[in-house]
N, C-alpha and C. Protein backbone atom coordinates (compact mmCIF):
# COMPACT_ATOMS: atom_id res chain seq x y z
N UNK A 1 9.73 9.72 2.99
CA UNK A 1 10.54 8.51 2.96
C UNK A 1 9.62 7.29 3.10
N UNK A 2 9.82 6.26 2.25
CA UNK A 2 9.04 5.06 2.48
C UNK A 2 8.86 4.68 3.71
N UNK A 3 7.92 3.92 4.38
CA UNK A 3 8.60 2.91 5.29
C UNK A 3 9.20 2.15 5.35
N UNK A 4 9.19 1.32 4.33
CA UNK A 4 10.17 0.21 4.39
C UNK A 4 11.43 0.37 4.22
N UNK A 5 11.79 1.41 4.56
CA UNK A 5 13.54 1.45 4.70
C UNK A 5 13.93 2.52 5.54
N UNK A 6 12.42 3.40 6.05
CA UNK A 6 12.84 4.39 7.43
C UNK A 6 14.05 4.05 8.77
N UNK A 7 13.46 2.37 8.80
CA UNK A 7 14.07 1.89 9.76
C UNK A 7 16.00 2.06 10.04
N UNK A 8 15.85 2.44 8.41
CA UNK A 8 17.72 2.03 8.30
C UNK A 8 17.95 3.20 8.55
N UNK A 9 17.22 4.02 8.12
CA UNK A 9 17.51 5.31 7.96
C UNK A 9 17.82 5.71 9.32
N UNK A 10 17.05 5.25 10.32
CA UNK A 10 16.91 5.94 11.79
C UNK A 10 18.43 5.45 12.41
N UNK A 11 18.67 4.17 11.80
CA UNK A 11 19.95 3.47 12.68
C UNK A 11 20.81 4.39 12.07
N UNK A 12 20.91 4.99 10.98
CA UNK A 12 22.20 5.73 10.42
C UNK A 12 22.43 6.44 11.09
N UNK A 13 20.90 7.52 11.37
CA UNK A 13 21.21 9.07 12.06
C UNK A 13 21.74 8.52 13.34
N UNK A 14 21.13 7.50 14.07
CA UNK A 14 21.92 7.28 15.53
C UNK A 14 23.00 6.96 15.38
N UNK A 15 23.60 6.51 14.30
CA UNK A 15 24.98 5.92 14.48
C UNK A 15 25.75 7.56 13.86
N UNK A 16 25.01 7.84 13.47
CA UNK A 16 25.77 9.35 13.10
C UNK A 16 26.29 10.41 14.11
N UNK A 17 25.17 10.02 14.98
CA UNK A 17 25.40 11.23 15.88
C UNK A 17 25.49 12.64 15.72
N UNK A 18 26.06 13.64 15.93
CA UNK A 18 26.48 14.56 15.59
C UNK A 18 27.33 15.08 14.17
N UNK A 19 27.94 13.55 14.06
CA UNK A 19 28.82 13.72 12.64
C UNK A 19 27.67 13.74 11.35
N UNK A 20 28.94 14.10 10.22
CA UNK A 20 28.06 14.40 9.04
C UNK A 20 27.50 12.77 8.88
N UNK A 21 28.54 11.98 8.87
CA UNK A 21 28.42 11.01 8.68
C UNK A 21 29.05 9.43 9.85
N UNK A 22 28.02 8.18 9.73
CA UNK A 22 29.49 7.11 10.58
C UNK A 22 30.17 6.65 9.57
N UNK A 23 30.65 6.30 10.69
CA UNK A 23 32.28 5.18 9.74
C UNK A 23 31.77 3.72 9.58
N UNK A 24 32.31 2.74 9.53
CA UNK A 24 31.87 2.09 8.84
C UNK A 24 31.73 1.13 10.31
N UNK A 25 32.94 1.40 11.18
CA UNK A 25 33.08 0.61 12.59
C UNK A 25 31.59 0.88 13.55
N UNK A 26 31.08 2.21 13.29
CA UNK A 26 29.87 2.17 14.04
C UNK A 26 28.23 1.40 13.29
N UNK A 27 28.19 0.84 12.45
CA UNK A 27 27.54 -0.08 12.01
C UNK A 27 27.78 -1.76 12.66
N UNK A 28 26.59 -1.97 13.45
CA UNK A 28 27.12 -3.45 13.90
C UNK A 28 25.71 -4.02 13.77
N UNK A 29 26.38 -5.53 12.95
CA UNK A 29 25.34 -6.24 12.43
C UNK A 29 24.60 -6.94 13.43
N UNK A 30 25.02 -7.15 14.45
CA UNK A 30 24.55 -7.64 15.19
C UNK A 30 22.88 -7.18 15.75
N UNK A 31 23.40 -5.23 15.53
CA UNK A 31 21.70 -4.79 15.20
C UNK A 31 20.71 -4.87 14.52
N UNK A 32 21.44 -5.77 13.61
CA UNK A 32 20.36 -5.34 12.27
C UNK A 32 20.35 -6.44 11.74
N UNK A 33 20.61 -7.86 12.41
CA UNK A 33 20.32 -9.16 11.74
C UNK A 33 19.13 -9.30 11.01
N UNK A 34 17.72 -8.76 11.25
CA UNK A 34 16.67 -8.90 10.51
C UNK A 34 16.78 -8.92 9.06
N UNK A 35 17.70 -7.49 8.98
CA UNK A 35 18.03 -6.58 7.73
C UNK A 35 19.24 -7.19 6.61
N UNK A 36 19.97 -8.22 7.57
CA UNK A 36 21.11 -8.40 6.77
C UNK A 36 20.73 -9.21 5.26
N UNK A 37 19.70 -9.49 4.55
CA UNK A 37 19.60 -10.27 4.15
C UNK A 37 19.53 -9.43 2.45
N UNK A 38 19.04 -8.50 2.97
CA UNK A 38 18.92 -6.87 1.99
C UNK A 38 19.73 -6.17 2.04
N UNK A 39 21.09 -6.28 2.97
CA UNK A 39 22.30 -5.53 2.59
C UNK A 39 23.32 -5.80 1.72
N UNK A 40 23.71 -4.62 1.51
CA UNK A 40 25.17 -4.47 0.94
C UNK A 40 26.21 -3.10 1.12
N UNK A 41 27.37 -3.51 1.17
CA UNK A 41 28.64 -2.36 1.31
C UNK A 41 28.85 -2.62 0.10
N UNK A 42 29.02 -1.21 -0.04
CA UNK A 42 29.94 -0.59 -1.56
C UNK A 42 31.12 -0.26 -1.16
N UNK A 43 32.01 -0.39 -1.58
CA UNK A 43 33.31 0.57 -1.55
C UNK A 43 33.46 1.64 -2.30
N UNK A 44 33.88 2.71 -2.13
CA UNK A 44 34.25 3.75 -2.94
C UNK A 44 35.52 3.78 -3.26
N UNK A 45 35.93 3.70 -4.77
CA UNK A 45 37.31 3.58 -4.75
C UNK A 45 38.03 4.60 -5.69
N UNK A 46 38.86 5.24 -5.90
CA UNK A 46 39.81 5.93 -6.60
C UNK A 46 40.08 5.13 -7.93
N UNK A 47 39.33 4.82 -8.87
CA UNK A 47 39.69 4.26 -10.21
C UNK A 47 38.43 3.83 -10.82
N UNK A 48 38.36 3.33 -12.04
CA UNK A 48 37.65 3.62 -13.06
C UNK A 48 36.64 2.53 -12.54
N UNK A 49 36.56 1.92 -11.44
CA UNK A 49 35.47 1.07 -11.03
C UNK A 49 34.54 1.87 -10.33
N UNK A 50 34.94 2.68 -9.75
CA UNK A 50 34.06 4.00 -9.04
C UNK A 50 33.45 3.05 -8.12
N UNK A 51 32.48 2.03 -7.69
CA UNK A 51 31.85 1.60 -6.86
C UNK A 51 32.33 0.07 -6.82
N UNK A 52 32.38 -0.76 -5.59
CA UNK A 52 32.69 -2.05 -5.81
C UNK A 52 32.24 -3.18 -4.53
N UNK A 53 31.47 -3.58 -4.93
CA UNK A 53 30.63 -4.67 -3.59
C UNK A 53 31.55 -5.38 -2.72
N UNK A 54 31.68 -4.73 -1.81
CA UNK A 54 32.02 -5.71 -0.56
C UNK A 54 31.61 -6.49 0.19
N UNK A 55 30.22 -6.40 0.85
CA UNK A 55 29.58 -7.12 1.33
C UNK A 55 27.86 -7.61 0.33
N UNK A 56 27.56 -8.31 0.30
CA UNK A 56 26.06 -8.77 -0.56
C UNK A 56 25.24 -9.50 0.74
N UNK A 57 24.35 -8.95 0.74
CA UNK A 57 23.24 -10.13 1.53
C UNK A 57 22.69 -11.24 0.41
N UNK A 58 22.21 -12.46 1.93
CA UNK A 58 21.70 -13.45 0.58
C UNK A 58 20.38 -12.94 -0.39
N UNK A 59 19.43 -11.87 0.05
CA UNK A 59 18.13 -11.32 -0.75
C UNK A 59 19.19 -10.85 -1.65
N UNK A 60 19.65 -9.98 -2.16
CA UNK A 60 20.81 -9.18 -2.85
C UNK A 60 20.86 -10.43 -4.53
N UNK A 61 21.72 -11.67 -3.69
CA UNK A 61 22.72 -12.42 -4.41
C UNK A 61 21.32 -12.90 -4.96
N UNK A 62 20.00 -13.81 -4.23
CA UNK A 62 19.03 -14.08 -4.44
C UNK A 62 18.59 -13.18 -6.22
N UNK A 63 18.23 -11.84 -5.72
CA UNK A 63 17.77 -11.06 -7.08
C UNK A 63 18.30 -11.15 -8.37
N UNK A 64 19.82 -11.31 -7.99
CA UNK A 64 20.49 -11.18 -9.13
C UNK A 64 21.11 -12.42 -9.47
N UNK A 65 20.48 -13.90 -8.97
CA UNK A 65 21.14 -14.71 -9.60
C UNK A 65 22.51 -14.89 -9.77
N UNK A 66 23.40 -14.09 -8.67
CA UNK A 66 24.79 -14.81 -8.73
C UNK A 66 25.43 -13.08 -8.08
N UNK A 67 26.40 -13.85 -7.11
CA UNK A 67 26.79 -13.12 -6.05
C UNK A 67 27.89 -12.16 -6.55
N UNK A 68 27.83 -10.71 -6.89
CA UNK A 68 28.64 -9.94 -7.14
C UNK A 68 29.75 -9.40 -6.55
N UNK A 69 29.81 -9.91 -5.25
CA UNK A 69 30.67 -9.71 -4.08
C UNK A 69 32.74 -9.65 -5.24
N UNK A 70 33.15 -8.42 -4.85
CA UNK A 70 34.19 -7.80 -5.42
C UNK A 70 34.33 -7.24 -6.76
N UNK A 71 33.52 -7.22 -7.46
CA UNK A 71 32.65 -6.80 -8.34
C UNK A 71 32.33 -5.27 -8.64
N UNK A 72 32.49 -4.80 -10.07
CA UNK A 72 32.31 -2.98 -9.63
C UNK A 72 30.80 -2.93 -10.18
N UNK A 73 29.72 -2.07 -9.37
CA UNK A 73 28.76 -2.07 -9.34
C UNK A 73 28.29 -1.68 -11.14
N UNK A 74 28.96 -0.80 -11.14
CA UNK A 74 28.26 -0.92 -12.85
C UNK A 74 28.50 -2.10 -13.87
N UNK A 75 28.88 -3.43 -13.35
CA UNK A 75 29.07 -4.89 -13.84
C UNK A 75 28.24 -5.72 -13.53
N UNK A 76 27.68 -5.32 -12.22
CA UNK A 76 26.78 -6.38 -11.41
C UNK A 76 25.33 -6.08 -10.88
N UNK A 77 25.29 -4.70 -11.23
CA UNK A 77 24.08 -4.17 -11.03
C UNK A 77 22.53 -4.48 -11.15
N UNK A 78 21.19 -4.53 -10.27
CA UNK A 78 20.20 -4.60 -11.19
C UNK A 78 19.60 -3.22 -10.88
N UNK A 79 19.04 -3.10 -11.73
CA UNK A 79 18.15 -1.46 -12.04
C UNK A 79 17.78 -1.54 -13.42
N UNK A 80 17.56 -0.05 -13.54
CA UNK A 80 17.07 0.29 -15.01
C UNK A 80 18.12 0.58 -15.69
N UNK A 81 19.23 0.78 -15.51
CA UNK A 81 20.27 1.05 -16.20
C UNK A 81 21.32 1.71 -15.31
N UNK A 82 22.95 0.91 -16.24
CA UNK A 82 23.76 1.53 -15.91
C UNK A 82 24.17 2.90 -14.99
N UNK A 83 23.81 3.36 -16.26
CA UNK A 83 24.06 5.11 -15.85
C UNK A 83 23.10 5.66 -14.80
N UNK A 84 21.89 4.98 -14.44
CA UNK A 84 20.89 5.44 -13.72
C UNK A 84 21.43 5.00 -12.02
N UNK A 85 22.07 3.67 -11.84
CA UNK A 85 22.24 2.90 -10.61
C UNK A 85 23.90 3.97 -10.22
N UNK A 86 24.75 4.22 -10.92
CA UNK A 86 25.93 4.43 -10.88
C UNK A 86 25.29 6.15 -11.15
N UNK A 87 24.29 7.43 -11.29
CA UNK A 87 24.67 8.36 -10.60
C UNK A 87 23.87 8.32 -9.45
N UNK A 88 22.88 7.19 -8.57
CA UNK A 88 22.33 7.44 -7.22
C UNK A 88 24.13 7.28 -6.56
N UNK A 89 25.22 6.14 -6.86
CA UNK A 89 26.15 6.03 -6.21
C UNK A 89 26.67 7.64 -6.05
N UNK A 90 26.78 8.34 -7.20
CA UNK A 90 27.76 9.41 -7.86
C UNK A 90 26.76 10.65 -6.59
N UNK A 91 25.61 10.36 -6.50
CA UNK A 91 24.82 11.61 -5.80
C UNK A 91 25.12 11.47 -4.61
N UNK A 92 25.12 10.37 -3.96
CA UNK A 92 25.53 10.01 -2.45
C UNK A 92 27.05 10.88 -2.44
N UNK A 93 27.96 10.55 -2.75
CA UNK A 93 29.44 10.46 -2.69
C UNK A 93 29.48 12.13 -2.54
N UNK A 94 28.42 12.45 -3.86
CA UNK A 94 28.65 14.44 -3.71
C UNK A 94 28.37 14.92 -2.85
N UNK A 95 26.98 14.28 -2.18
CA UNK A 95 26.37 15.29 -1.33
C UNK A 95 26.58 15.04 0.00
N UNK A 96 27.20 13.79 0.53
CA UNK A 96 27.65 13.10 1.74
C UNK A 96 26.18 12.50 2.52
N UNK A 97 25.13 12.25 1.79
CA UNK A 97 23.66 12.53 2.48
C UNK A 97 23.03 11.53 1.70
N UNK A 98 22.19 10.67 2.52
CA UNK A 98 21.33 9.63 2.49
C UNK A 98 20.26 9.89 0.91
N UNK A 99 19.99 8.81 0.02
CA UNK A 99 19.57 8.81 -0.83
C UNK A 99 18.46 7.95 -1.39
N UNK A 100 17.14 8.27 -1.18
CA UNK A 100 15.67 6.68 -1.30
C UNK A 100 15.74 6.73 -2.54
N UNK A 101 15.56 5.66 -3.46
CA UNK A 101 15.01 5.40 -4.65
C UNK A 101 14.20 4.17 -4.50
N UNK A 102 12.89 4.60 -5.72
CA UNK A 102 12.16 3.57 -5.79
C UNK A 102 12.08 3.30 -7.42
N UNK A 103 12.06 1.75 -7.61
CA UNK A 103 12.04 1.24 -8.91
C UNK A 103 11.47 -0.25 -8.90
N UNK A 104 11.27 -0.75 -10.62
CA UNK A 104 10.78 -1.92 -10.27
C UNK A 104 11.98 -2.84 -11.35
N UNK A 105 12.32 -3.92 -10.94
CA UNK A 105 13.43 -4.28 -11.30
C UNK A 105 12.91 -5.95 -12.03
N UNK A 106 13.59 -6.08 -12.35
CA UNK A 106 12.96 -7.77 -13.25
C UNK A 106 14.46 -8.39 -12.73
N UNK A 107 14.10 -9.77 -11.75
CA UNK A 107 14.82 -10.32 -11.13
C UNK A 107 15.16 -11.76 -12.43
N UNK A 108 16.56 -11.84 -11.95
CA UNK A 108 16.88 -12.97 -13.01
C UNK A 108 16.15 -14.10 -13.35
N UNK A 109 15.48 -14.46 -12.55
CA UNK A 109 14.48 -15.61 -12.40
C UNK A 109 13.29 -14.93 -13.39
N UNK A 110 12.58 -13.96 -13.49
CA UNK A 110 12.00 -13.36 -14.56
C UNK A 110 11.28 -12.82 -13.52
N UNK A 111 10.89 -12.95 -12.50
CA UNK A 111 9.85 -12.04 -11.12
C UNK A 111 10.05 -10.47 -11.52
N UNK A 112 9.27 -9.73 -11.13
CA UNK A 112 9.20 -8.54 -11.16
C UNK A 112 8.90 -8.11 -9.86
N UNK A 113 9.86 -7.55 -9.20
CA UNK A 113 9.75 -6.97 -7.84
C UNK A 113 9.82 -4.92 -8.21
N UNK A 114 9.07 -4.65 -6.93
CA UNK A 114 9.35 -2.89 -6.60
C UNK A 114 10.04 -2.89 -5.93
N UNK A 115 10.67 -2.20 -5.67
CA UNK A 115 11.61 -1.79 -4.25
C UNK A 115 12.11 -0.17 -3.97
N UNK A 116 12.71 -0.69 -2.63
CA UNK A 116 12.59 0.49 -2.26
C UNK A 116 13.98 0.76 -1.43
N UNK A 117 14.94 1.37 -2.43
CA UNK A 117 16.44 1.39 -2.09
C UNK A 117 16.98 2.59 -1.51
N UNK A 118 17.66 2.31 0.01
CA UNK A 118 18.36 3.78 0.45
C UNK A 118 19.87 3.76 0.47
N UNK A 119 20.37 4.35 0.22
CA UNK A 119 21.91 4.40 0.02
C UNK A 119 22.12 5.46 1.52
N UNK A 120 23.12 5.13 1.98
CA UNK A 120 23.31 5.58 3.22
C UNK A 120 25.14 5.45 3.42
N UNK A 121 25.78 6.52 3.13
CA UNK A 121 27.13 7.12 3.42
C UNK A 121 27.90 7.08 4.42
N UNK A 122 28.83 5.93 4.10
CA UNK A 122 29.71 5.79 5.80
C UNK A 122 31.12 6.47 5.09
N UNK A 123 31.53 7.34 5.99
CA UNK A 123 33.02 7.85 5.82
C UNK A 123 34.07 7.61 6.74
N UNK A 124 35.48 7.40 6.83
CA UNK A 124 36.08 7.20 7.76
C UNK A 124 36.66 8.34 8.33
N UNK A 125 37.26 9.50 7.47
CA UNK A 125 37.40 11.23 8.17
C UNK A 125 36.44 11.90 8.18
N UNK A 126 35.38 11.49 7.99
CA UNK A 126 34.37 12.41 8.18
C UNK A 126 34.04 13.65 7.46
N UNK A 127 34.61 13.55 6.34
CA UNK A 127 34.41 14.37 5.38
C UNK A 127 34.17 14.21 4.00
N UNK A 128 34.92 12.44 3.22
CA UNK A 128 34.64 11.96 2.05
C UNK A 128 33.76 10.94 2.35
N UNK A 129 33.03 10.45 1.70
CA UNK A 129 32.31 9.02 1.35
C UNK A 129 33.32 7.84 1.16
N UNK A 130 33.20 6.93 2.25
CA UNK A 130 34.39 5.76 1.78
C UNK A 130 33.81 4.49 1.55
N UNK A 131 32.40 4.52 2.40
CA UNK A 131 31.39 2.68 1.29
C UNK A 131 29.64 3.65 1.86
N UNK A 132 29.50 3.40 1.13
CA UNK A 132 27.59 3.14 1.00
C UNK A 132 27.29 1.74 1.88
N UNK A 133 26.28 2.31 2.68
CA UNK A 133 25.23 1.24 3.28
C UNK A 133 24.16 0.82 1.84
N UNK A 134 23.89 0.39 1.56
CA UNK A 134 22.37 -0.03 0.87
C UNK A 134 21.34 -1.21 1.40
N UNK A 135 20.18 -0.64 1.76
CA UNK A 135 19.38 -1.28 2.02
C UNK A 135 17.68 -1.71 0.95
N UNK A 136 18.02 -2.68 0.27
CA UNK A 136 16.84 -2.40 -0.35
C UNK A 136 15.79 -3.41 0.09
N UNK A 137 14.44 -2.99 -0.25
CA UNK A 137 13.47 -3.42 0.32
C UNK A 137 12.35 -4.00 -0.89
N UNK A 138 12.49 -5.80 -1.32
CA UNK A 138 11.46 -6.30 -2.47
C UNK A 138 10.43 -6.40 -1.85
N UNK A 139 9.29 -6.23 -2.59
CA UNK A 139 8.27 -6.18 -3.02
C UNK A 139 7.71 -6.94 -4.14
N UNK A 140 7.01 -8.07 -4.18
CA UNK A 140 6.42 -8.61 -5.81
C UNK A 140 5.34 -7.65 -6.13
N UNK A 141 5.83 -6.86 -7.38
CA UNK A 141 5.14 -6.25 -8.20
C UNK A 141 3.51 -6.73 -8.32
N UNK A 142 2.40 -5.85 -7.81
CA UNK A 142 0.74 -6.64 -8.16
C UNK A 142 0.65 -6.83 -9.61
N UNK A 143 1.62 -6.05 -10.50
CA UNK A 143 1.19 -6.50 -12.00
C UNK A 143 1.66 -7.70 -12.19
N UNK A 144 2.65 -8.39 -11.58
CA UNK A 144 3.09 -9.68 -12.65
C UNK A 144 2.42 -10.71 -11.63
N UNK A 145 2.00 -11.92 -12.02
CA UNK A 145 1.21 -12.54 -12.42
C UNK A 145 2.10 -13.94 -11.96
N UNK A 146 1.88 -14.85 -11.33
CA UNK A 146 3.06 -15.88 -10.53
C UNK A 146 2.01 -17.01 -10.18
N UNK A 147 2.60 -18.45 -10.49
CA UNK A 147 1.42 -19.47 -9.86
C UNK A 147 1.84 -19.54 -8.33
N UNK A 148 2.65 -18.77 -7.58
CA UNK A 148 2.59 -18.98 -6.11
C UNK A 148 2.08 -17.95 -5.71
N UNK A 149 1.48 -17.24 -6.41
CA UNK A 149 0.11 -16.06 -6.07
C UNK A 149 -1.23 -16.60 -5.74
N UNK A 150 -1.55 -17.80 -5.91
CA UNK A 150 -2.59 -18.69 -6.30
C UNK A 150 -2.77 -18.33 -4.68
């Protein structure tokens, strides 16, 4: 697991406890103000939106040039594609279990960042997936080339 997103990872398992998974009530931001800036809640929903942003941090809204907040993730997404961002959602949901991806993404502004994204499964019975934590972690890419590199 990277480091740069171990950290979330560790708050999950504690907030997990014993369960497969937390709920969404044992997440408190208040821990994780550092972090909020790289978060987002997904919702999981029963219809053809399959994923849908509830919460956006400002890094989040920042990347993508305009705040997706209620929004179904395969509309508002950045990644490499559609189908690629929407089955890490689809793998979480199956397997009930924390998910790292790393990619490099071209931010609306034209920047090229890496990052380093964990999807992390809050359920409320403790048995389905009901929103994704996501925490991702930018990075400016050493290949691209920026006059505030100077």
């Amino acid at each position: 697991m990277p480091t740069t997103v171990a950290p979330m990872w560790r708050y999950w398992e504690e907030k997990r406890a014993e369960r497969r998974m937390p709920r969404r009530a044992d997440i408190d931001p208040i821990e994780m103000v550092r972090y909020l800036p790289n978060l987002m809640i997904v919702d999981v929903v029963p219809d053809e939106r399959r994923y849908v942003y509830r919460l956006v941090g400002t890094r989040e809204v920042e990347a993508r040039g305009r705040d997706p907040t209620g929004k179904p993730v395969g509309d508002a997404f950045i990644g490499s594609s559609r189908e690629n961002v929407l089955a890490h959602y689809d793998q979480v949901v199956s397997s009930c279990r924390p998910l790292v991806d790393t990619a490099t993404v071209t931010r609306t502004d034209g920047r090229v960042d890496e990052t380093h994204v964990i999807f992390l499964p809050l359920s409320e019975d403790g048995v389905s997936v009901s929103q994704i934590l996501v925490y991702t972690h930018f990075e400016p890419s050493p290949n691209t080339w920026s006059s505030t590199t100077w």
